[in-house]
Protein backbone atom coordinates (compact mmCIF):
# COMPACT_ATOMS: atom_id res chain seq x y z
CA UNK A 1 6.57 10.53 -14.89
CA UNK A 2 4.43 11.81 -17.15
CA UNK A 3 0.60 13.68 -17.27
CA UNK A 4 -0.62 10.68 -17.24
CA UNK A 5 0.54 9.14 -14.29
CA UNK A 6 -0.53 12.52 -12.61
CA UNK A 7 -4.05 12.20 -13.75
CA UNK A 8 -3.93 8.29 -12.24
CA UNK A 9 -2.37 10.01 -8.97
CA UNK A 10 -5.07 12.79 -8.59
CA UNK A 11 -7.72 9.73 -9.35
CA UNK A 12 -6.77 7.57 -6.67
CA UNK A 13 -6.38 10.59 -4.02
CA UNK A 14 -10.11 11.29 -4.52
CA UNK A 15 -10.47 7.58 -3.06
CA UNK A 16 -10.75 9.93 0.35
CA UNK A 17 -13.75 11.80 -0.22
CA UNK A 18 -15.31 9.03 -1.72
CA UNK A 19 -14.69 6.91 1.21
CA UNK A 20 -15.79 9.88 3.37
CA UNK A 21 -19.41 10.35 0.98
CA UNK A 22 -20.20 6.78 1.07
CA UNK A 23 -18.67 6.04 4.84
CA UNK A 24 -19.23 7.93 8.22
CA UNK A 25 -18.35 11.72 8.20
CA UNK A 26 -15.73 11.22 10.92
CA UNK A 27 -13.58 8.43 9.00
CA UNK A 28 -10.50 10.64 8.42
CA UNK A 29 -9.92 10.73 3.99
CA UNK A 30 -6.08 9.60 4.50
CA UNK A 31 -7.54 5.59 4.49
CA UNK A 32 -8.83 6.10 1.33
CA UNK A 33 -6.19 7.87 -0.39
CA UNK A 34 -3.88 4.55 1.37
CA UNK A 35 -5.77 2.25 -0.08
CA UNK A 36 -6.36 3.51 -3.19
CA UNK A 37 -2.46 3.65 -3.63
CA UNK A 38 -2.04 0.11 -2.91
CA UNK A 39 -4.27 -0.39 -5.74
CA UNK A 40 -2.59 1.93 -8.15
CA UNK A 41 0.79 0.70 -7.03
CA UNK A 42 3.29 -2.43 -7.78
CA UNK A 43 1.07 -4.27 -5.68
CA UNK A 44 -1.79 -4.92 -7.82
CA UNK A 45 -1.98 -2.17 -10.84
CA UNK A 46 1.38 -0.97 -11.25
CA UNK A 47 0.94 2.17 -12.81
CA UNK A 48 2.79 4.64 -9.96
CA UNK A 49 6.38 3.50 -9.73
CA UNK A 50 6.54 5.12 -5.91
CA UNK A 51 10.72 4.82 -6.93
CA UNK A 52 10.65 7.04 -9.75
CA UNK A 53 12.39 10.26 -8.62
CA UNK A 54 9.64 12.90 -9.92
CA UNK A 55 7.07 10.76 -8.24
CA UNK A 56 8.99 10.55 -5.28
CA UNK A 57 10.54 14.29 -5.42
CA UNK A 58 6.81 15.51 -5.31
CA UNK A 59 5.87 12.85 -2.60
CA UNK A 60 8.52 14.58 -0.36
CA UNK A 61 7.05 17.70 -1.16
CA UNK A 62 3.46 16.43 0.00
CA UNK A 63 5.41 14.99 3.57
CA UNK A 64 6.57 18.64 3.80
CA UNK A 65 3.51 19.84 3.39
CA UNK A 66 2.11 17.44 5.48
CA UNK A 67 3.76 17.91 8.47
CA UNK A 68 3.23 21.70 7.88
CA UNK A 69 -0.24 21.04 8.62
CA UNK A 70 0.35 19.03 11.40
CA UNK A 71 2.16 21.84 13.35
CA UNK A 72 -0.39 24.23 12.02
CA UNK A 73 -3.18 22.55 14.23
CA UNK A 74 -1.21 22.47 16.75
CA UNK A 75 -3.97 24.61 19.25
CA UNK A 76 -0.99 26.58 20.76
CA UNK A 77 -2.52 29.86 20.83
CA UNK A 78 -6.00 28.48 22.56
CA UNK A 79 -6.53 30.25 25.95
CA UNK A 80 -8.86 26.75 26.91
CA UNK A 81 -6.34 24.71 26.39
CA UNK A 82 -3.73 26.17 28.75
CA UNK A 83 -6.10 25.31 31.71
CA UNK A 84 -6.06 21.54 30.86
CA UNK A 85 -1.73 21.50 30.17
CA UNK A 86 -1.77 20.19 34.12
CA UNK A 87 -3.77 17.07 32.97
CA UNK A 88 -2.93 16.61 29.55
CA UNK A 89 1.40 16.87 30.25
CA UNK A 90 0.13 14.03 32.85
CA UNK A 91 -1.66 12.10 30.93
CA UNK A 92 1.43 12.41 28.01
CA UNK A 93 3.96 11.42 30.43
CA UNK A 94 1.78 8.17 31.34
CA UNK A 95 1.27 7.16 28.21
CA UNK A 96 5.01 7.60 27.43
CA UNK A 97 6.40 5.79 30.03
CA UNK A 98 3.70 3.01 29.10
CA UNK A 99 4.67 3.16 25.96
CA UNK A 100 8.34 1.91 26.73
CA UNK A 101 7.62 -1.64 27.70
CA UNK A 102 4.58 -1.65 25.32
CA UNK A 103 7.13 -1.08 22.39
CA UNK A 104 9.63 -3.87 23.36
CA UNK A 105 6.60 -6.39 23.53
CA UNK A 106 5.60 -5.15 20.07
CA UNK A 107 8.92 -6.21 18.88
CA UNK A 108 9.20 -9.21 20.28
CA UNK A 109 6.37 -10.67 18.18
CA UNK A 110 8.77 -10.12 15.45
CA UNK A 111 12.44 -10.79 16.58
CA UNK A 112 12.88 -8.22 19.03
CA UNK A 113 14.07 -5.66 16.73
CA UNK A 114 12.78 -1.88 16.87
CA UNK A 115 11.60 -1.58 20.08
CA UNK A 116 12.61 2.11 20.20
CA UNK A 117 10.52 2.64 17.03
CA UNK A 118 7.66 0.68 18.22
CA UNK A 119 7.44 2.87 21.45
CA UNK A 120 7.80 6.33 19.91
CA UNK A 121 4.30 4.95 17.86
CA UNK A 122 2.52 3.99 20.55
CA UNK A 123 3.24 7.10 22.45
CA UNK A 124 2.34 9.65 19.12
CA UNK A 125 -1.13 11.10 18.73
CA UNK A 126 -2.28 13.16 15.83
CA UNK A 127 -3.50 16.58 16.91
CA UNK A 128 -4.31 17.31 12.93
CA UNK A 129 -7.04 14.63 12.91
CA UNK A 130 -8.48 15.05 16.67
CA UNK A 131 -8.98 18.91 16.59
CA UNK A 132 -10.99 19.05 13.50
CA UNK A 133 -12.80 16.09 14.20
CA UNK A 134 -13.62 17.42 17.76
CA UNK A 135 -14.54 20.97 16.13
CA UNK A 136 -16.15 19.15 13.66
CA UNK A 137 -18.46 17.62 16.39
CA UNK A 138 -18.80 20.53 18.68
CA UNK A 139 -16.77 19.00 21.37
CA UNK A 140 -15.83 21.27 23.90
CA UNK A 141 -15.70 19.54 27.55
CA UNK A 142 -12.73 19.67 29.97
CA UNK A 143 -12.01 15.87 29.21
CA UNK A 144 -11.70 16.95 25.20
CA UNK A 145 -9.20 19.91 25.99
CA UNK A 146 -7.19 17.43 28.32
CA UNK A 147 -6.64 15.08 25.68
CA UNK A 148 -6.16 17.77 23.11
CA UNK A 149 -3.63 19.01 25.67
CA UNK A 150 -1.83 15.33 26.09
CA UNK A 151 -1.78 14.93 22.00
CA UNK A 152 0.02 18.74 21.53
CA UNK A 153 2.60 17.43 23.94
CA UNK A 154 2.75 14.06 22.22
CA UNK A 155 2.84 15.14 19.02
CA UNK A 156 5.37 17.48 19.63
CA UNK A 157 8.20 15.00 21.42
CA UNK A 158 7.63 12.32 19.27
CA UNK A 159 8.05 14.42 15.96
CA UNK A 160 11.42 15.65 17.23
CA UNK A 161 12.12 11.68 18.33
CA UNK A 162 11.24 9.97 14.63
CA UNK A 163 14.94 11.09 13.48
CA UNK A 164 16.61 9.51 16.51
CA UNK A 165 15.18 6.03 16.64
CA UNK A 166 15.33 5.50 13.09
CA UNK A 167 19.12 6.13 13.18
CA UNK A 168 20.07 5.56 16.56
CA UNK A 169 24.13 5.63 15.44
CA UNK A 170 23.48 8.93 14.14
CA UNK A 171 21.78 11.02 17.38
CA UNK A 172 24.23 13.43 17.58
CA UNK A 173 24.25 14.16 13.79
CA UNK A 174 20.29 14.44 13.88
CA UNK A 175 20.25 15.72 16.94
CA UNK A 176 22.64 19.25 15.75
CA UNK A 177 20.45 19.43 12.61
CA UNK A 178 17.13 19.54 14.19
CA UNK A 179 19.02 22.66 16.56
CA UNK A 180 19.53 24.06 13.63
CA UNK A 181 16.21 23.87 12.02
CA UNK A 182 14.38 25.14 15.34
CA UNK A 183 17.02 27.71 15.24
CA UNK A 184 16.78 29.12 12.26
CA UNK A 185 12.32 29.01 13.20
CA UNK A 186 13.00 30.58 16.31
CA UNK A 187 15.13 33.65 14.00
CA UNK A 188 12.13 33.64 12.00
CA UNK A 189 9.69 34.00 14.52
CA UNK A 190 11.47 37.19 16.06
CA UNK A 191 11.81 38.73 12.68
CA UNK A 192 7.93 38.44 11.81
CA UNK A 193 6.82 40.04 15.16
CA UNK A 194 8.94 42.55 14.89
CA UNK A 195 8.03 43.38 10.76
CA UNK A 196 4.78 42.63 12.24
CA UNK A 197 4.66 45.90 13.90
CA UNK A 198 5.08 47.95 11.12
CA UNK A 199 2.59 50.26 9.48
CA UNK A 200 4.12 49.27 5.94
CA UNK A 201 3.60 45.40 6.47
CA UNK A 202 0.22 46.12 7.56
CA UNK A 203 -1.24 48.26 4.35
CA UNK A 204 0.44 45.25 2.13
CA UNK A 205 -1.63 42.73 3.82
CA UNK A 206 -4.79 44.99 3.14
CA UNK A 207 -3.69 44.86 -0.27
CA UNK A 208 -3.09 41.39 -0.17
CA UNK A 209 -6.39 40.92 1.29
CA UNK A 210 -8.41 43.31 -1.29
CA UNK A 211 -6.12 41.83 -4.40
CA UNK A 212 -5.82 38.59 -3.66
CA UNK A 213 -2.20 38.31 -3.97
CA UNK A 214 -2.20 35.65 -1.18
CA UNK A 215 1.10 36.77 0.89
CA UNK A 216 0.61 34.70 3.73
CA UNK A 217 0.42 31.69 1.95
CA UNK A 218 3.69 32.25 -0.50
CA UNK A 219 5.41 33.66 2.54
CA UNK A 220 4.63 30.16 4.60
CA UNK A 221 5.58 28.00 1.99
CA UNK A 222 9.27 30.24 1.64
CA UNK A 223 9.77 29.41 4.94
CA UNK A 224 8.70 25.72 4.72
CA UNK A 225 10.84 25.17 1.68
CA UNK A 226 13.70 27.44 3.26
CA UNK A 227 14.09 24.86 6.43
CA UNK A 228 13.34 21.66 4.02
CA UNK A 229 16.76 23.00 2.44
CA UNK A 230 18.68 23.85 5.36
CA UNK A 231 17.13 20.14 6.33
CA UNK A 232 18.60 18.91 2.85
CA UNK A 233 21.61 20.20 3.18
CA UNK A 234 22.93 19.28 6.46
CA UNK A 235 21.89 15.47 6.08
CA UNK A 236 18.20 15.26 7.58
CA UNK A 237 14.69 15.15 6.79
CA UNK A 238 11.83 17.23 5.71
CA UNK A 239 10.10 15.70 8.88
CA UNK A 240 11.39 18.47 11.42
CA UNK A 241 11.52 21.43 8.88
CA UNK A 242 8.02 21.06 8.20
CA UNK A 243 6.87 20.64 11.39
CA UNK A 244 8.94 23.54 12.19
CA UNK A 245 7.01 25.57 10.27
CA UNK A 246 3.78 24.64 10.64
CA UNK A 247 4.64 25.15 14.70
CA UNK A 248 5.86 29.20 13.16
CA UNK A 249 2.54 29.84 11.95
CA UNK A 250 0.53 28.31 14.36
CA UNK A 251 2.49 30.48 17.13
CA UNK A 252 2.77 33.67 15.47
CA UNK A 253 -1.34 32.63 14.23
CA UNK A 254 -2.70 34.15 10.83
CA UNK A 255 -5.84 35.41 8.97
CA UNK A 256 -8.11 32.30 8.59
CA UNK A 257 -8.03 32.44 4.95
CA UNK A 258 -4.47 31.28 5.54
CA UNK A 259 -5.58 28.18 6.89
CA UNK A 260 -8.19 28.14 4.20
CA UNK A 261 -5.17 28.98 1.09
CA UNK A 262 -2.71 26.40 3.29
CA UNK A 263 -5.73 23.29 2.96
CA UNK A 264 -6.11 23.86 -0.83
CA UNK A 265 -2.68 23.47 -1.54
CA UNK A 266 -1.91 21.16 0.66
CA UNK A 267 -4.99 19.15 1.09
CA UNK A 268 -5.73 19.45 -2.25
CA UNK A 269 -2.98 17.77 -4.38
CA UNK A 270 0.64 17.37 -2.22
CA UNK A 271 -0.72 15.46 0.62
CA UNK A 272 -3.07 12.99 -1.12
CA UNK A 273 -0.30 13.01 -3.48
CA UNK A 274 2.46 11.73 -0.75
CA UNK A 275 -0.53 9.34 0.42
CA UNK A 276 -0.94 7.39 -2.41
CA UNK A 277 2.42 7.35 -3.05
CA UNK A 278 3.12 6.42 0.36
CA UNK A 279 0.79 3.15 -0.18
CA UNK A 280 1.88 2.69 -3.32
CA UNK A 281 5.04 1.88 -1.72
CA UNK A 282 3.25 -0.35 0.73
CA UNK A 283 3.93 -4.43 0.30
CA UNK A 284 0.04 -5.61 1.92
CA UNK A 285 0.89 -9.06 -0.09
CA UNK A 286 4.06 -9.74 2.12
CA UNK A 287 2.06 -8.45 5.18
CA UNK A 288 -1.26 -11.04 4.50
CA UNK A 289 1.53 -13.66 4.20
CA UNK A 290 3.24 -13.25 7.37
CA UNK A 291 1.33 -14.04 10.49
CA UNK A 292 3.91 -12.59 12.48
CA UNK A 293 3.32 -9.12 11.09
CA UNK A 294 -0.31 -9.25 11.13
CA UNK A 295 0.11 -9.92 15.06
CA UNK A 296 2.18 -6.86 15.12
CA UNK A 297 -0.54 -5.27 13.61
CA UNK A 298 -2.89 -6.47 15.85
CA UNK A 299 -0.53 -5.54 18.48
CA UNK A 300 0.06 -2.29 18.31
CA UNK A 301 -3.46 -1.45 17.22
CA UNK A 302 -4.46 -2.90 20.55
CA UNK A 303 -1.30 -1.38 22.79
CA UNK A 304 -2.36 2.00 21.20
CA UNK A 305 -5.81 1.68 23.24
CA UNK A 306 -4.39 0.09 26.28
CA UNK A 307 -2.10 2.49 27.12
CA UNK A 308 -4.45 5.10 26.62
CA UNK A 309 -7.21 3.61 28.55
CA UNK A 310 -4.85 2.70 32.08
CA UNK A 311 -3.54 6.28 31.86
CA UNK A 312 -7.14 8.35 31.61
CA UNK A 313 -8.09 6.19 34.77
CA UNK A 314 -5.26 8.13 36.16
CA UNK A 315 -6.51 11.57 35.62
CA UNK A 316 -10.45 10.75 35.89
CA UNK A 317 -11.13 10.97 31.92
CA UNK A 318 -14.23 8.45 30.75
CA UNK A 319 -12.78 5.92 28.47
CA UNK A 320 -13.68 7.45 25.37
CA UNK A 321 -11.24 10.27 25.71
CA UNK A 322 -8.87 7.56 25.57
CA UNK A 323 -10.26 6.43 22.03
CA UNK A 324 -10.54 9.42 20.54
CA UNK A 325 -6.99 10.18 21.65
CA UNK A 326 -5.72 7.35 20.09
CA UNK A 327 -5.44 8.45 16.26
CA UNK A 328 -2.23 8.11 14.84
CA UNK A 329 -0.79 9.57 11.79
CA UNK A 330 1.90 12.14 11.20
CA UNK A 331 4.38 10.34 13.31
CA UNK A 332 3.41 6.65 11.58
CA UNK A 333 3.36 7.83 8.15
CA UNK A 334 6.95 9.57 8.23
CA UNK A 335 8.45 6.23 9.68
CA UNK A 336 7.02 4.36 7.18
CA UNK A 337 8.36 6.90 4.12
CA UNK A 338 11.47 7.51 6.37
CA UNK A 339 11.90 4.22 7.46
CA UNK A 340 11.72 2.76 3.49
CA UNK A 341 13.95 5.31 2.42
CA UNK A 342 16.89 5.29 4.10
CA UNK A 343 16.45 1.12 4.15
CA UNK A 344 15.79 0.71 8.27
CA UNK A 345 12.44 -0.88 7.66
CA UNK A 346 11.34 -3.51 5.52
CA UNK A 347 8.43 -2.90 3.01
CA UNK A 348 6.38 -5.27 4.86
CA UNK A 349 7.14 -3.91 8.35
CA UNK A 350 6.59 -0.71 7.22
CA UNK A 351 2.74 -1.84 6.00
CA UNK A 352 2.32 -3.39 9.28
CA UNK A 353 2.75 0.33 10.78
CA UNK A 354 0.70 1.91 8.44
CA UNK A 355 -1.94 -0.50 8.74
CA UNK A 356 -1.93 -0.30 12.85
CA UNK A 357 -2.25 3.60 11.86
CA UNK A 358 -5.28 3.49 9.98
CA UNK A 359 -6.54 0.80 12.64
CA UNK A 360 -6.42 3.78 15.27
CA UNK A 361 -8.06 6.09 12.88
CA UNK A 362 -10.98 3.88 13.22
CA UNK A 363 -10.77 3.64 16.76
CA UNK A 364 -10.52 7.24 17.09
CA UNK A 365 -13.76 7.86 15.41
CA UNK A 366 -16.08 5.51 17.80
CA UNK A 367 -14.25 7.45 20.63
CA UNK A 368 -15.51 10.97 18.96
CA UNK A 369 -18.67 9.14 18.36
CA UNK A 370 -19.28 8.50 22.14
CA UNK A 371 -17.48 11.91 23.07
CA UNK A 372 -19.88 13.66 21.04
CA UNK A 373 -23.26 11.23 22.24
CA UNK A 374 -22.82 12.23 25.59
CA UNK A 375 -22.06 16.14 25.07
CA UNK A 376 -25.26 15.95 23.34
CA UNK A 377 -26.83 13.95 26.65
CA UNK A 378 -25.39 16.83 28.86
CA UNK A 379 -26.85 19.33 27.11
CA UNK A 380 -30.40 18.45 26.97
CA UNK A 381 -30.08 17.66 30.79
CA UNK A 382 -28.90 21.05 31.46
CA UNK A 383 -31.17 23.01 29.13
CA UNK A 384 -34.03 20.49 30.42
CA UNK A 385 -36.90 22.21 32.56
CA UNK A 386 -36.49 21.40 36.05
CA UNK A 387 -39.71 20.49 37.85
């Protein structure tokens, strides 16, 4: 890897803002930094060898990263959102247990196989691109919270579940390691509370503040990289660590310029980064071929909805609650990278995922769409004057 190939790398991550100037301001920028990596990659340009270990050292630095963000949104700390747990654990468990069945039909369009896989998908949300897409709207009815409340939960249980169905014959190895991992968080957690306290910590975060040293954000990524080495070293992924410590932060919460400091590195070059890498890796040539895996496609872009739409009828949530709770992409993305890696999932199947990701992305955004139409239609009725 050289300068070069970074500049193409950083190039074809803008393709998500672009998409985002010149699409609607709710399509999430991930699609275009996919896409724009299947262009740059093997599949058409070839200029980002997604096997070259710099490019894909720095890729696994980005998946870090990325699923530090993903347990950063996590809205754990939100007062609202503890009212709607009741509905939203309800609405998770539904959509789980639909899930099940849902999965083994997915995989009988294409042999049967990964039915356990298949499932954990269908059942994952993505609280990183609901809440700011909600915020972003000014969403802030009961129905929103509950399905906030049901993605949290998802998003949480199938995270911990990704290393288990990839390598079912390994559960008890994966299973001590992620211990370990939430372990060694939970150790952390106690220890920043209680320097926390401290008059001493509290005059060198002024300082931070005033000077711009930027504490917060080198002492998140120690502790990201710290658990993505314990991960490394007893045989597991990144996927847990980072999570891990994106779930630290967002319970022990953090001045907002963390957040702020956290997007720009993050946002800003490692997770477009792992993105187009990540579709650089993608074989869309084998998947157009193969009829079968453009009915999985299909498949699971359509179970995704389903199952969300039988279990809001359940807890009295209009149906598009159920759309907007349908993005997908924390959980899809690290089976795909996972999945290639350690050679469970084909290149093609693998697209197919990705591609039934992105599909719910799009979903997702005509349920904020409605969500936000008719919090808009409440509000004039309420602030109308009444004759």
């Amino acid at each position: 890897m050289d300068f070069g190939t970074l500049v193409v790398i950083v190039l074809a991550g803008l393709g998500g803002p672009l998409l985002g100037v010149v699409g609607h301001r709710f399509v999430p920028v991930v699609i275009g930094e996919i896409l724009a990596g299947v262009l740059v990659g093997p599949s058409l340009l070839g200029v980002v060898d997604p096997a070259d270990p710099t490019v894909a050292f720095l890729a696994q630095v980005g998946f870090a990263m990325l699923m530090l963000t993903v347990g950063m949104h996590l809205p754990l700390r939100d007062r609202r959102l503890r009212a709607s747990l009741r509905g939203g654990a309800l609405l998770a468990a539904i959509v789980g247990l639909l899930a099940i069945p849902a999965g083994a039909l997915a995989a009988a369009i294409v042999g049967g196989g990964h039915a356990a896989i298949y499932a954990v998908l269908l059942a994952s949300g993505s609280a990183a691109v609901l809440l700011p897409a909600l915020e972003e709207a000014r969403i802030e009815s009961d129905e929103a919270l509950t399905v906030m409340a049901q993605v949290t939960i998802a998003d949480v249980i199938t995270i911990l579940s990704v290393p288990i169905v990839l390598q079912p014959d390994r559960v008890g190895h994966a299973a001590l390691a992620s211990v370990l991992i939430v372990g060694c968080a939970l150790v952390l957690v106690a220890c920043a509370r209680l320097v926390a306290r401290g008059a001493w910590t509290q005059r060198v975060r002024r300082l931070s503040k005033s000077r711009r040293w930027a504490l917060d954000l080198r002492l998140s990524l120690l502790v990201l990289f710290l658990l993505a080495w314990i991960a490394q070293e007893s045989g597991t992924s990144v996927l847990i660590a980072g999570f891990a410590a994106g779930v630290l932060v967002a319970v022990l919460g953090g001045p907002k310029r963390l957040s702020t400091q956290t997007r720009g590195v993050a946002d800003g070059f490692f997770v477009p980064l792992y993105f187009v890498v990540l579709g650089a890796g993608l074989d869309v040539g084998g998947l157009l071929r193969d009829p079968e895996l453009l009915a999985l496609v299909a498949a699971l872009a359509a179970l995704t909805v389903a199952i969300r739409l039988v279990a809001v009828r359940t807890v009295r949530v209009r149906p598009a609650a159920a759309l907007a709770s349908s993005a997908q992409l924390g959980v899809p993305a690290a089976i795909a990278s996972l999945g290639l890696a350690e050679h469970v999932l084909s290149a093609s199947i693998a697209t197919a995922i990705v591609a039934a990701a992105l599909i719910s992305l799009a979903v997702a955004t005509v349920g904020v769409e409605r969500l936000a139409a008719t919090s808009l239609t409440a509000t004039i009725s309420r602030s109308a004057p009444r004759s």
